[in-house]
Protein backbone atom coordinates (compact mmCIF):
# COMPACT_ATOMS: atom_id res chain seq x y z
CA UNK A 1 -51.77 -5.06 -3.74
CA UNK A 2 -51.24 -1.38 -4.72
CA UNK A 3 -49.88 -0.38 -8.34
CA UNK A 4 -46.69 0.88 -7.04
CA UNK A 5 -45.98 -2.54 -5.34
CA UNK A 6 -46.97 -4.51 -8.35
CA UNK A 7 -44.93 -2.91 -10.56
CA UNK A 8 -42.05 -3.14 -7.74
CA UNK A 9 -42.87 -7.13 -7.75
CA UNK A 10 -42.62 -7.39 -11.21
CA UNK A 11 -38.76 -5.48 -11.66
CA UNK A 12 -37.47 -7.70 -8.35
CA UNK A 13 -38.77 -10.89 -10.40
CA UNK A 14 -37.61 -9.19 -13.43
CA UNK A 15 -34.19 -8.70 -11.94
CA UNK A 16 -34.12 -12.56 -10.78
CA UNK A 17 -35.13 -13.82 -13.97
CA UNK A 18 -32.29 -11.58 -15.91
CA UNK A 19 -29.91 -12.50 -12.87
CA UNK A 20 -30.27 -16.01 -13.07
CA UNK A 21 -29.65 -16.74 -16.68
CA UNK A 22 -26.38 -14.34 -16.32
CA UNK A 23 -24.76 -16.84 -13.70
CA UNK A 24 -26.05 -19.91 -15.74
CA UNK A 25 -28.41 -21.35 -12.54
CA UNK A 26 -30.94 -22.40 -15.39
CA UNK A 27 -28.15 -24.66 -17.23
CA UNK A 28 -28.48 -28.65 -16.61
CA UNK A 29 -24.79 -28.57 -15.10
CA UNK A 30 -23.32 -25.27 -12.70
CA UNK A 31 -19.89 -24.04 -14.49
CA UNK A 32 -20.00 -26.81 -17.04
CA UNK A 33 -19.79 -29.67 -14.40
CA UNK A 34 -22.43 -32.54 -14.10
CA UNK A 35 -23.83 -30.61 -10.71
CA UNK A 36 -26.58 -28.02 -10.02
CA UNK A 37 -26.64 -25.18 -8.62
CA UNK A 38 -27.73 -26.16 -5.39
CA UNK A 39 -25.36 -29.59 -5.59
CA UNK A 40 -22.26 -27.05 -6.04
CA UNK A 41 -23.29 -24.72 -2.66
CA UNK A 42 -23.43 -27.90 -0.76
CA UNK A 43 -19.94 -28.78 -1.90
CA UNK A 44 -19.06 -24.73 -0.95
CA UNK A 45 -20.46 -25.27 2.45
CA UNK A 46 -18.54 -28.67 3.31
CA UNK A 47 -15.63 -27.01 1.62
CA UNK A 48 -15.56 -24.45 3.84
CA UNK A 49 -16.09 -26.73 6.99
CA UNK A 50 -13.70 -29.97 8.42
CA UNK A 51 -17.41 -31.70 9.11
CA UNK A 52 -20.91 -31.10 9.08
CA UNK A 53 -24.04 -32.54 10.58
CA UNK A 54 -26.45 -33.08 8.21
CA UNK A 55 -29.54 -31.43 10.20
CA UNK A 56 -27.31 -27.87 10.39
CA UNK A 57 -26.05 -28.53 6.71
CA UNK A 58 -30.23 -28.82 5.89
CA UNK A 59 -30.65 -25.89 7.93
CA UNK A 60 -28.03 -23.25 6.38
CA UNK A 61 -29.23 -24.02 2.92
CA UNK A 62 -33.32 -24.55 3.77
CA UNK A 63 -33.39 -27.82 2.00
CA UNK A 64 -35.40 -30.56 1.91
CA UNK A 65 -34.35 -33.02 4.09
CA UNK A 66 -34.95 -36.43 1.12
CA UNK A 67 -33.68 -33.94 -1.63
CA UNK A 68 -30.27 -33.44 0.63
CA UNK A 69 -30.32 -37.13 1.05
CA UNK A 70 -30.32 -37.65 -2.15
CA UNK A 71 -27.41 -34.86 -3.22
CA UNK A 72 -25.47 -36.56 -0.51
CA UNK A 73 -26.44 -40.38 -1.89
CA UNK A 74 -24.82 -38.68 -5.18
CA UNK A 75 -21.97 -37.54 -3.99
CA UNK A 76 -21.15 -40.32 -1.92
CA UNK A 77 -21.93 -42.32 -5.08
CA UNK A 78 -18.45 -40.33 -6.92
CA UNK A 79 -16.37 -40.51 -3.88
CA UNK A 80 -16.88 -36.64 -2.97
CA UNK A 81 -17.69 -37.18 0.31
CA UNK A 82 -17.40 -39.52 3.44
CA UNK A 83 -20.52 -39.90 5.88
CA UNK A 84 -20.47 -41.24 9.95
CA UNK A 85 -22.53 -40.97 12.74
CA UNK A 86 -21.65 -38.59 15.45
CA UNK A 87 -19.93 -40.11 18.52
CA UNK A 88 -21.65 -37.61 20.89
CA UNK A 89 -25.04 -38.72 19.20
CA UNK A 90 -25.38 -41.58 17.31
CA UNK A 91 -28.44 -40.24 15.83
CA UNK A 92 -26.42 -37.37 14.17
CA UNK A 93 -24.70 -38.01 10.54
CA UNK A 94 -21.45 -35.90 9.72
CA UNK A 95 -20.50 -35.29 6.06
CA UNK A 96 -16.98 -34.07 5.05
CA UNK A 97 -15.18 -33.76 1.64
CA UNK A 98 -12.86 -36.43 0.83
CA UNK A 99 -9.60 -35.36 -0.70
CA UNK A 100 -11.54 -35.85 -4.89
CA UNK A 101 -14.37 -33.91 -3.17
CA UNK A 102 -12.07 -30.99 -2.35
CA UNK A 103 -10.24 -31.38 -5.54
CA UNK A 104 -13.79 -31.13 -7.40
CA UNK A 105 -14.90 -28.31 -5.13
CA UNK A 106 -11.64 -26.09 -5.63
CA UNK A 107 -11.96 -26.26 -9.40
CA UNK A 108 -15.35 -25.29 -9.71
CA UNK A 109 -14.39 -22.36 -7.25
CA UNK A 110 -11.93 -21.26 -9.60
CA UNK A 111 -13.94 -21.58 -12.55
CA UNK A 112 -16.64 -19.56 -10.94
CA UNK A 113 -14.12 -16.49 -10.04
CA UNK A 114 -12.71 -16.63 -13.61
CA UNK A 115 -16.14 -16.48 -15.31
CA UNK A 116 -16.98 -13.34 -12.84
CA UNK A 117 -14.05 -11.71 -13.39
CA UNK A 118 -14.37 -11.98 -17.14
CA UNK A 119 -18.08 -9.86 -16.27
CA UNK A 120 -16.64 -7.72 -14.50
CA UNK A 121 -14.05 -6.72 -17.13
CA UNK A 122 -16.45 -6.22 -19.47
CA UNK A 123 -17.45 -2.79 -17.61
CA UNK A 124 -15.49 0.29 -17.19
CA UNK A 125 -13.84 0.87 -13.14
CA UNK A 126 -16.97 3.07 -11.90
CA UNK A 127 -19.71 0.51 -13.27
CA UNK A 128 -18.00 -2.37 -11.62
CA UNK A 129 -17.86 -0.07 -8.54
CA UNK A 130 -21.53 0.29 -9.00
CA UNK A 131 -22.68 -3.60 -9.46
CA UNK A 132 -20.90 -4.56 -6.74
CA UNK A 133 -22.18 -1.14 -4.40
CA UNK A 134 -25.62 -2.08 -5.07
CA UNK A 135 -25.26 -6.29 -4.81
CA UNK A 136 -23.85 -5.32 -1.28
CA UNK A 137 -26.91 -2.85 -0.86
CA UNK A 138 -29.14 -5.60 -1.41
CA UNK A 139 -27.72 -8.47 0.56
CA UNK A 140 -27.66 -5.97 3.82
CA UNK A 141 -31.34 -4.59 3.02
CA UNK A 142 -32.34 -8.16 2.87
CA UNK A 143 -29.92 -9.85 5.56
CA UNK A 144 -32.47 -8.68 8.10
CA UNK A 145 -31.76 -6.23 11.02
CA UNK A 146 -28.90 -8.52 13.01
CA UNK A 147 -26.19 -7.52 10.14
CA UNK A 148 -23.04 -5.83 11.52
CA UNK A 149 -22.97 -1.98 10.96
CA UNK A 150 -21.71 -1.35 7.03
CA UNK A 151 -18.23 -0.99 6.87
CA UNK A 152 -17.27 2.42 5.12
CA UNK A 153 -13.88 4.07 3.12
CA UNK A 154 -12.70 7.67 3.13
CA UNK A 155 -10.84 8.51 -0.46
CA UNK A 156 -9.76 11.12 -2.19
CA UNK A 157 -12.61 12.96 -4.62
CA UNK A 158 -12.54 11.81 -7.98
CA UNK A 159 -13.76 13.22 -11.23
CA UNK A 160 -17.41 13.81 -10.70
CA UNK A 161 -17.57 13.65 -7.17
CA UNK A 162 -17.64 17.74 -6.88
CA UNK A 163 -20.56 17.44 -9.06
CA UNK A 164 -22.20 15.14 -6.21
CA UNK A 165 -21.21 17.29 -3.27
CA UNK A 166 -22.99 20.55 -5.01
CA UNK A 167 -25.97 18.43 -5.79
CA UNK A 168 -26.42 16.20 -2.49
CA UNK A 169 -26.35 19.76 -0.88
CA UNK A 170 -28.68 21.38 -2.25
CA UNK A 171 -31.10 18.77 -2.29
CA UNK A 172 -30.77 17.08 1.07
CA UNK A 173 -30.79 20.39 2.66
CA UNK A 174 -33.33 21.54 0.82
CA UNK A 175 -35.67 18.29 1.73
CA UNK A 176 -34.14 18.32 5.52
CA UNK A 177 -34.60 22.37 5.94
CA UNK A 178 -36.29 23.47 3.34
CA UNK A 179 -33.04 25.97 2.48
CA UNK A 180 -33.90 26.67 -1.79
CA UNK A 181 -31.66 27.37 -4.43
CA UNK A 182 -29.72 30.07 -2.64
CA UNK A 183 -27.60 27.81 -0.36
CA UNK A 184 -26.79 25.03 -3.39
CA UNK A 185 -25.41 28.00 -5.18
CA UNK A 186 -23.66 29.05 -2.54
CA UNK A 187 -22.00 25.56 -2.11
CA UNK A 188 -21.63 25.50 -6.45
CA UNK A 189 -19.80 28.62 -5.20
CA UNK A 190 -17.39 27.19 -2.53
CA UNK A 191 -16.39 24.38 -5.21
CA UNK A 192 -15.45 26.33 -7.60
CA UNK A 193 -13.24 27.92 -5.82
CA UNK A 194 -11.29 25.22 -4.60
CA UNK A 195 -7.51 25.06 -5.64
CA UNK A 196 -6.63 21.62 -5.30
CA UNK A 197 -2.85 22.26 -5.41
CA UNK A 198 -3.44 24.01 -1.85
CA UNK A 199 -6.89 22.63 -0.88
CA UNK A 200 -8.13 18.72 -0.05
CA UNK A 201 -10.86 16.71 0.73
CA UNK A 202 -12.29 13.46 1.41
CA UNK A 203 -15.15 11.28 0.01
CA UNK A 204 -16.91 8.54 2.34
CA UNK A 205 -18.67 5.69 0.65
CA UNK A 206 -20.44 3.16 1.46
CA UNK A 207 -20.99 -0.69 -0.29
CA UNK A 208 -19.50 1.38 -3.17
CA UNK A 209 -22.10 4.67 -3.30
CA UNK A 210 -21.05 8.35 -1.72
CA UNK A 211 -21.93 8.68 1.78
CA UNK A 212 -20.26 11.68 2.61
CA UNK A 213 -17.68 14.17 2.09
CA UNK A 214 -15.87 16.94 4.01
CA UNK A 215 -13.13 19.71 2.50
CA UNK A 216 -10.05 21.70 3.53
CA UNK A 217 -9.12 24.97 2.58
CA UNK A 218 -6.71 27.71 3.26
CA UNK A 219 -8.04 30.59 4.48
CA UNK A 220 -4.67 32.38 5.64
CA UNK A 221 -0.85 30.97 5.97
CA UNK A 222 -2.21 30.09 9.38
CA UNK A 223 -5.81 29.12 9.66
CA UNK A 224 -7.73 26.57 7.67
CA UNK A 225 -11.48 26.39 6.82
CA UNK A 226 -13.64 23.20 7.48
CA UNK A 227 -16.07 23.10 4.33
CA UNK A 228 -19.04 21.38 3.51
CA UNK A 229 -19.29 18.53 5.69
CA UNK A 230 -22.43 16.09 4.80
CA UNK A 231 -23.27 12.46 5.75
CA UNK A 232 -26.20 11.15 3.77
CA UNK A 233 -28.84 9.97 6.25
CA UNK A 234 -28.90 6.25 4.85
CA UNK A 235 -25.13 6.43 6.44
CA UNK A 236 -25.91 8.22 9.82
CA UNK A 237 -24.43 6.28 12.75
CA UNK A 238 -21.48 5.02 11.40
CA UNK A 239 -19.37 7.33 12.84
CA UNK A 240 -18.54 8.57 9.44
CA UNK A 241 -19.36 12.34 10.33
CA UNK A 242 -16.39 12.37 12.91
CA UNK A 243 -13.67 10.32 11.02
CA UNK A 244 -14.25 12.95 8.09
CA UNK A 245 -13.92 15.85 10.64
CA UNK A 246 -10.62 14.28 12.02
CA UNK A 247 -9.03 13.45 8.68
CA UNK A 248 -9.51 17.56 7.83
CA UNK A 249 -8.06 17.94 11.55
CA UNK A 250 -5.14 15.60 10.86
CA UNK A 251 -4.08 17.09 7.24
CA UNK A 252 -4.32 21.16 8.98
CA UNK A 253 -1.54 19.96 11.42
CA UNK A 254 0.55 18.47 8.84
CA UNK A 255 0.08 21.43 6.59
CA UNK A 256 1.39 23.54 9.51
CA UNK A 257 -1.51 25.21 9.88
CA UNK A 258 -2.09 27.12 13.86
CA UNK A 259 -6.34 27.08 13.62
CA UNK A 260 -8.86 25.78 11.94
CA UNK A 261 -12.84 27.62 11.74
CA UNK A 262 -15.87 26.59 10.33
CA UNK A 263 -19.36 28.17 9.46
CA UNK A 264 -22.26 26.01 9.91
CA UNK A 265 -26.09 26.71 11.00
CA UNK A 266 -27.70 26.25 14.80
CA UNK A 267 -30.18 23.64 13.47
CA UNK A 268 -27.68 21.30 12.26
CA UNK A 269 -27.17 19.55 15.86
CA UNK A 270 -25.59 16.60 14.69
CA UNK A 271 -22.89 18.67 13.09
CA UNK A 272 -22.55 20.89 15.72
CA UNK A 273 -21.91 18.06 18.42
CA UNK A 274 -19.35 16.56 15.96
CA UNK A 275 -17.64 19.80 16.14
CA UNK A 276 -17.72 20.18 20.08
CA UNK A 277 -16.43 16.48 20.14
CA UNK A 278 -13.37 17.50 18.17
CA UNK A 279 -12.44 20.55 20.33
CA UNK A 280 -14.45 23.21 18.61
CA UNK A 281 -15.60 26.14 20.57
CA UNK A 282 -18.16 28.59 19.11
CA UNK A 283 -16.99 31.85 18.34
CA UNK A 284 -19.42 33.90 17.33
CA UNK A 285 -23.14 33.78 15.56
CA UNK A 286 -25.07 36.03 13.48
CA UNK A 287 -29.24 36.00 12.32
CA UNK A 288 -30.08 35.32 8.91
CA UNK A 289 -33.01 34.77 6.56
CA UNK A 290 -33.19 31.41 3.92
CA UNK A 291 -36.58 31.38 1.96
CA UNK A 292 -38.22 33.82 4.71
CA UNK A 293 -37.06 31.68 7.40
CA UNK A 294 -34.80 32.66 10.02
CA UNK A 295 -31.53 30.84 10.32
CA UNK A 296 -28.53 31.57 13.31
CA UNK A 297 -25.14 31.46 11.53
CA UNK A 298 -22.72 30.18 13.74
CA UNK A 299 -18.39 30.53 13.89
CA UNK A 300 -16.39 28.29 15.31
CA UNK A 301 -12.98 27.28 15.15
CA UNK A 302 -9.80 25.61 17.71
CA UNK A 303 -6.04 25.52 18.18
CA UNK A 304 -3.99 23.02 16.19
């Protein structure tokens, strides 16, 4: 085992250890009940079905099958739950909650939802934004590869997000292109410039964390700009690249704008067949140079 993963080994069992003693799954009794941890998901997952047979019950929760025997001997025991055999197959036991096992189950639910909502208000808006981003990172990095595609919002920027844009440009560009210093400054440039009580744009995120962004401007009474479009590649897929482009096509109309144009670069082909998807036509290009290598400018605009 190399250094790097050690030392990645040791903060993921750091983080487990830390984790665990924040939700209390050390403590003799879950929520200040009589049952563990594990007894309390097995009353979540009968909760949440009329019946289950023991041998799927085993399976969702990878349990032993004489230590589930002996969680459902217990709750049998205090009237939780009822037990039968199967009438397609005799061989087959079905557990469901009895009405005290529901009863049980809903209070500990709603013990558990006060206790993390009481964490949760112990942080500021964009921190609880943040822990609950990054615990959605983690279950989909480690849900395996048969998760449904990340669901995704389109807001309004908030305070820091310009901050973001400038930065995200200049360095994914910059590790995608190799385009230096100029071309974040340029962007720097383009944000400070926008007037927000004519201008507008949009921020994509993902399990809480920027994905994207994409900006409207006036140019003229009647033609807006497209600006600064950018889909971080972690978020590539989605179809968040278009529904940004078609929110800035949506607000031109309403603003009464006629056209719309937007610069971009020949080597950015994802872009450009976003563009030619939404009725863009190119209008004109012109050669340049970024860090002594040559780059096509391109125009392109269509009729709202």
């Amino acid at each position: 085992m190399s250094s790097l993963t050690e030392a990645r080994v040791s903060e993921v069992r750091a983080f487990n250890r830390f984790y665990t003693k924040v939700i209390g799954a050390l403590q003799a009794g879950m929520l200040n009940s009589p049952y563990s941890l594990t007894e309390v998901r097995v009353l979540f997952e009968l909760a949440h079905a009329e019946r289950m047979e023991t041998g799927g019950l085993r399976g969702l929760l990878g349990l032993d099958a004489g230590y589930l025997s002996r969680i459902l001997a217990r709750f049998e025991s205090d009237d939780l739950i009822t037990r039968e055999r199967s009438a397609a197959d005799a061989r087959k036991q079905l557990v469901a909650l009895t009405p005290a096992g529901a009863e049980v189950f809903a209070a500990l639910d709603k013990r558990s939802s006060e206790e993390i909502g009481a964490l949760l208000d112990g942080l500021p808006e964009t921190d609880q934004e943040r822990l609950v981003g990054s615990m959605a990172t983690i279950r989909r990095l480690l849900g395996g590869g048969g998760q449904a595609r990340a669901p995704y919002v389109i807001r309004p920027p908030r305070t820091g997000d310009l901050g973001w844009v400038v930065y995200r440009h200049g360095a994914l560009y910059s590790a995608e292109y190799g385009w230096g210093t100029a071309f974040e400054q340029l962007v720097a440039r383009i944000v400070g410039d926008l007037d927000f009580s004519r201008d507008t744009g949009w921020i994509a995120e993902v399990d809480g964390e920027r994905a994207g962004c994409v900006f409207c401007v006036r140019q003229d009474d009647t033609t807006a700009k497209l600006r600064m479009l950018l889909v971080e590649p972690s978020a590539r897929g989605l179809g968040i690249g278009r529904r940004l482009v078609d929110e800035c096509l949506r607000h031109a109309r309403a603003e009464g704008y006629k056209r719309i144009v937007l610069w971009t670069r020949d080597c950015l082909e994802s872009a450009r067949r976003i563009y030619q998807g939404a009725g863009f036509e190119l209008d004109s290009e012109e050669k340049g140079m970024e860090n002594g290598v040559e780059v096509t400018e391109q125009m392109w605009s269509r009729d709202l």
